[in-house]
Protein backbone atom coordinates (compact mmCIF):
# COMPACT_ATOMS: atom_id res chain seq x y z
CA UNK A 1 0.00 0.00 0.00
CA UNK A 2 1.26 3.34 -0.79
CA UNK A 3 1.77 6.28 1.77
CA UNK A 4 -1.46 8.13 -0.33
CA UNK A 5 -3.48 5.28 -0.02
CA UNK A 6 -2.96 4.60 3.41
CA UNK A 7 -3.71 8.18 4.63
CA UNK A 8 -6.77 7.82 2.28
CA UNK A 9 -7.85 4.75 4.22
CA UNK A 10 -7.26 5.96 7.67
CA UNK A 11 -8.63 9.39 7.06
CA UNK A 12 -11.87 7.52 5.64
CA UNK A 13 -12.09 5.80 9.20
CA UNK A 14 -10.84 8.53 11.58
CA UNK A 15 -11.66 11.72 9.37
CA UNK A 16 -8.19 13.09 10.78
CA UNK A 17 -7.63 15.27 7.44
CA UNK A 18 -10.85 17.36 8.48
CA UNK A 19 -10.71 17.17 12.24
CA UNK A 20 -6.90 17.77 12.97
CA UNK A 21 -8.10 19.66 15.65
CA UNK A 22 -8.93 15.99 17.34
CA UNK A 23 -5.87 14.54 16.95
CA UNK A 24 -2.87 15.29 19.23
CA UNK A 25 0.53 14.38 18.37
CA UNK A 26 0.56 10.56 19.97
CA UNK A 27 -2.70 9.98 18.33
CA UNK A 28 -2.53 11.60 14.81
CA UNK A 29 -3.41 8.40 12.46
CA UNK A 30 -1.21 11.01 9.21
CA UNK A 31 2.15 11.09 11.75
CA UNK A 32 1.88 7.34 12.43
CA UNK A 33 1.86 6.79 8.86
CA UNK A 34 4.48 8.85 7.56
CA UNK A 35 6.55 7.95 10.35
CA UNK A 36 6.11 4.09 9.25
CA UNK A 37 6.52 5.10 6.05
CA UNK A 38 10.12 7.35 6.56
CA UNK A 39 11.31 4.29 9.23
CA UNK A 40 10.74 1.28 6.26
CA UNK A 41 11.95 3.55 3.75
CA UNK A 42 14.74 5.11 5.94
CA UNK A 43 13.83 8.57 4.38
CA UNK A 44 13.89 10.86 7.35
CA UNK A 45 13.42 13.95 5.00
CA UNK A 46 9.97 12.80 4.19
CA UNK A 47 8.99 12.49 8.31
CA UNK A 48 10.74 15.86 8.69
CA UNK A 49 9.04 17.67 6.31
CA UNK A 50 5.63 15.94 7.57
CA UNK A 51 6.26 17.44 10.79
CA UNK A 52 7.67 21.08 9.74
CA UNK A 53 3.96 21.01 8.30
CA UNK A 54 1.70 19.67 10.97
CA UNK A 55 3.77 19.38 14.74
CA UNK A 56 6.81 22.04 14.55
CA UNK A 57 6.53 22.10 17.78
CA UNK A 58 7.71 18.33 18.77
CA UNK A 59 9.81 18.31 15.78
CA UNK A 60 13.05 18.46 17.30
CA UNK A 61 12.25 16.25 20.05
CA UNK A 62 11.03 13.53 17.59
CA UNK A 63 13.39 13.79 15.07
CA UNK A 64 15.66 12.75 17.78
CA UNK A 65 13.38 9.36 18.91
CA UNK A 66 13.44 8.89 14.95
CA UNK A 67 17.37 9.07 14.93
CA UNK A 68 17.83 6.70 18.02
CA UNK A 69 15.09 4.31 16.71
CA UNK A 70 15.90 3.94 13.37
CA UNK A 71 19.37 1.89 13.69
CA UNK A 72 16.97 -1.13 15.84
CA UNK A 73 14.18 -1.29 12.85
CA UNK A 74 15.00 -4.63 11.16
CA UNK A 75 12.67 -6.54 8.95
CA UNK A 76 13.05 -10.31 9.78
CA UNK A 77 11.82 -13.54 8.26
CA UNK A 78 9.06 -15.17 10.31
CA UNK A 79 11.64 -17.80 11.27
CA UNK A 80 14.20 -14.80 12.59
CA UNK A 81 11.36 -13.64 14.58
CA UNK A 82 10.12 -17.21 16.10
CA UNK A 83 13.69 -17.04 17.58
CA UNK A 84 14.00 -13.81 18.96
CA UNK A 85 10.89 -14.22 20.64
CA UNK A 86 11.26 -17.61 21.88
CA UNK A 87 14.97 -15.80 23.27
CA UNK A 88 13.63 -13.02 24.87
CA UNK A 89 10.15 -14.26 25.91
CA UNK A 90 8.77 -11.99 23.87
CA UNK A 91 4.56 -12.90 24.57
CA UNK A 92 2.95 -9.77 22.92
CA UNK A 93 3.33 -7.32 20.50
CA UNK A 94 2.06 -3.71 20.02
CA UNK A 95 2.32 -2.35 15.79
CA UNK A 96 1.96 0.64 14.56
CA UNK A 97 -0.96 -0.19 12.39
CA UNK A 98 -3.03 -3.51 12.23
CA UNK A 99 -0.69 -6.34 13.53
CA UNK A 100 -2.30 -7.93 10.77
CA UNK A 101 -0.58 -5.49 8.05
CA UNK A 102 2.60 -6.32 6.16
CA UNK A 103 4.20 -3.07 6.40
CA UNK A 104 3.53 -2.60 10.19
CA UNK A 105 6.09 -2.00 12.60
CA UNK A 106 6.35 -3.79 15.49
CA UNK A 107 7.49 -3.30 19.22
CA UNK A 108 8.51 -6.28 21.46
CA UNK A 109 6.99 -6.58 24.81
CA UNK A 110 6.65 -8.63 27.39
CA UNK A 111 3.53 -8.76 30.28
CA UNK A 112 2.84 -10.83 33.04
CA UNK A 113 0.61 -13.87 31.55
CA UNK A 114 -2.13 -13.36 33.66
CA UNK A 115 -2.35 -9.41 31.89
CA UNK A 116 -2.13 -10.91 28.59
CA UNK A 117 -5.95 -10.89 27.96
CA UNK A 118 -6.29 -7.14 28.98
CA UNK A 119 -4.16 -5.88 26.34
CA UNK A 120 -5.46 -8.16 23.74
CA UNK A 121 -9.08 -7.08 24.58
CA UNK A 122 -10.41 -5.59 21.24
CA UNK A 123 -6.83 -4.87 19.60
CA UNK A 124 -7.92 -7.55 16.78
CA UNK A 125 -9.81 -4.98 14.96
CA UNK A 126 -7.57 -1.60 15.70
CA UNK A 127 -6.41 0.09 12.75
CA UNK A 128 -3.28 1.77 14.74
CA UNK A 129 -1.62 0.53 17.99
CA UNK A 130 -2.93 -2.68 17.84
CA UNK A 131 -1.51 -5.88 20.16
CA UNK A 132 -1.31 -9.36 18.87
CA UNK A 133 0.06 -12.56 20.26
CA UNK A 134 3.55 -13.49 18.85
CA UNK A 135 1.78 -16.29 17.31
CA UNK A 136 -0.74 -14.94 15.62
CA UNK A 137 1.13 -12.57 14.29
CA UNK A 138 3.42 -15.17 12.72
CA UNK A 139 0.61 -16.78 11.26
CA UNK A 140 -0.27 -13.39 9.03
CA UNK A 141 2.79 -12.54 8.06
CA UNK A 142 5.78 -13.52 6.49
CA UNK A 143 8.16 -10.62 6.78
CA UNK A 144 8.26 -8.14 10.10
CA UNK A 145 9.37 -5.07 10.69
CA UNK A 146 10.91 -5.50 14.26
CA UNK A 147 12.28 -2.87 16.99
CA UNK A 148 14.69 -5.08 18.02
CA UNK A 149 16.84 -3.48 21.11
C-alpha cells in the first residue's frame, strides 16, 4: 500500500484530514503513517518535512526518537522472529498499524501472563496501535518489521 493510499484509508475511518483539531501528536493516524513510512523507507526527510507542516513544535524532540530508533528497525523472516521471541520471551506485541498489516512496525513486549488478555481485549480490529500474540502474528505474516533493542 502506498503512503497516499494509506492516509486515504485511515482518514476515511478517523476523518483526521478534516478534524486535525482531534488529533494530538501521539494519536494523529497522518504522523503514524508517515513515520512508518520514513522508518521502512529510511527517508527521514519525508517524516521531517511531515512534521515542519503539521507538529513544529515536537519536531526536534522527535526527530531525535526517529534518529535513536531507526538503527533497531529490522525486517526479519518469520523464522528470525520465532527465535528472537522464543529468546527473549517476547509474549505480545504492540504495531503501529493492524498487527495484521505487512508493512507494520512492530514493538517487542513482554507482560505478566495473567495481563495478557487485557491488552489483547479488542486490539484484533484496531487500525493503529494494535496488540497481537507473537503467534498470531506469525501466522499473518511472512516478513516483520521488528524494533529489536
Amino acid at each position: 500500500m502506498t503512503l497516499e493510499e494509506r492516509i486515504d484509508n485511515l482518514d476515511r475511518h478517523f476523518g483526521f484530514i478534516a478534524n486535525p483539531e482531534d488529533f494530538d501528536f501521539n494519536l494523529s493516524p497522518g504522523r503514524i503513517a508517515y513515520r512508518n513510512e520514513a522508518f521502512r523507507t529510511k527517508n527521514r526527510d519525508l517524516y521531517t518535512a511531515y512534521l515542519a507542516d503539521h507538529f513544529p513544535n515536537e519536531m526536534a524532540a522527535e526527530l531525535k526518537r526517529f534518529d535513536e530508533m531507526l538503527p533497531k528497525l529490522r525486517r526479519v523472516t518469520k523464522e528470525e522472529a520465532e527465535d528472537i521471541f522464543r529468546e527473549r520471551g517476547i509474549n505480545l506485541l504492540q504495531a503501529d498499524f493492524s498487527a495484521k498489516d505487512q508493512d507494520s512496525i512492530f514493538k517487542m513486549l513482554k507482560v505478566a501472563d495473567e495481563d495478557l488478555n487485557w491488552y489483547l481485549e479488542g486490539s484484533d480490529t484496531d487500525l493503529l496501535n494494535s496488540k497481537a500474540r507473537p503467534s498470531t502474528v506469525l501466522n499473518n505474516l511472512e516478513h516483520l518489521w521488528l524494533l529489536i533493542d
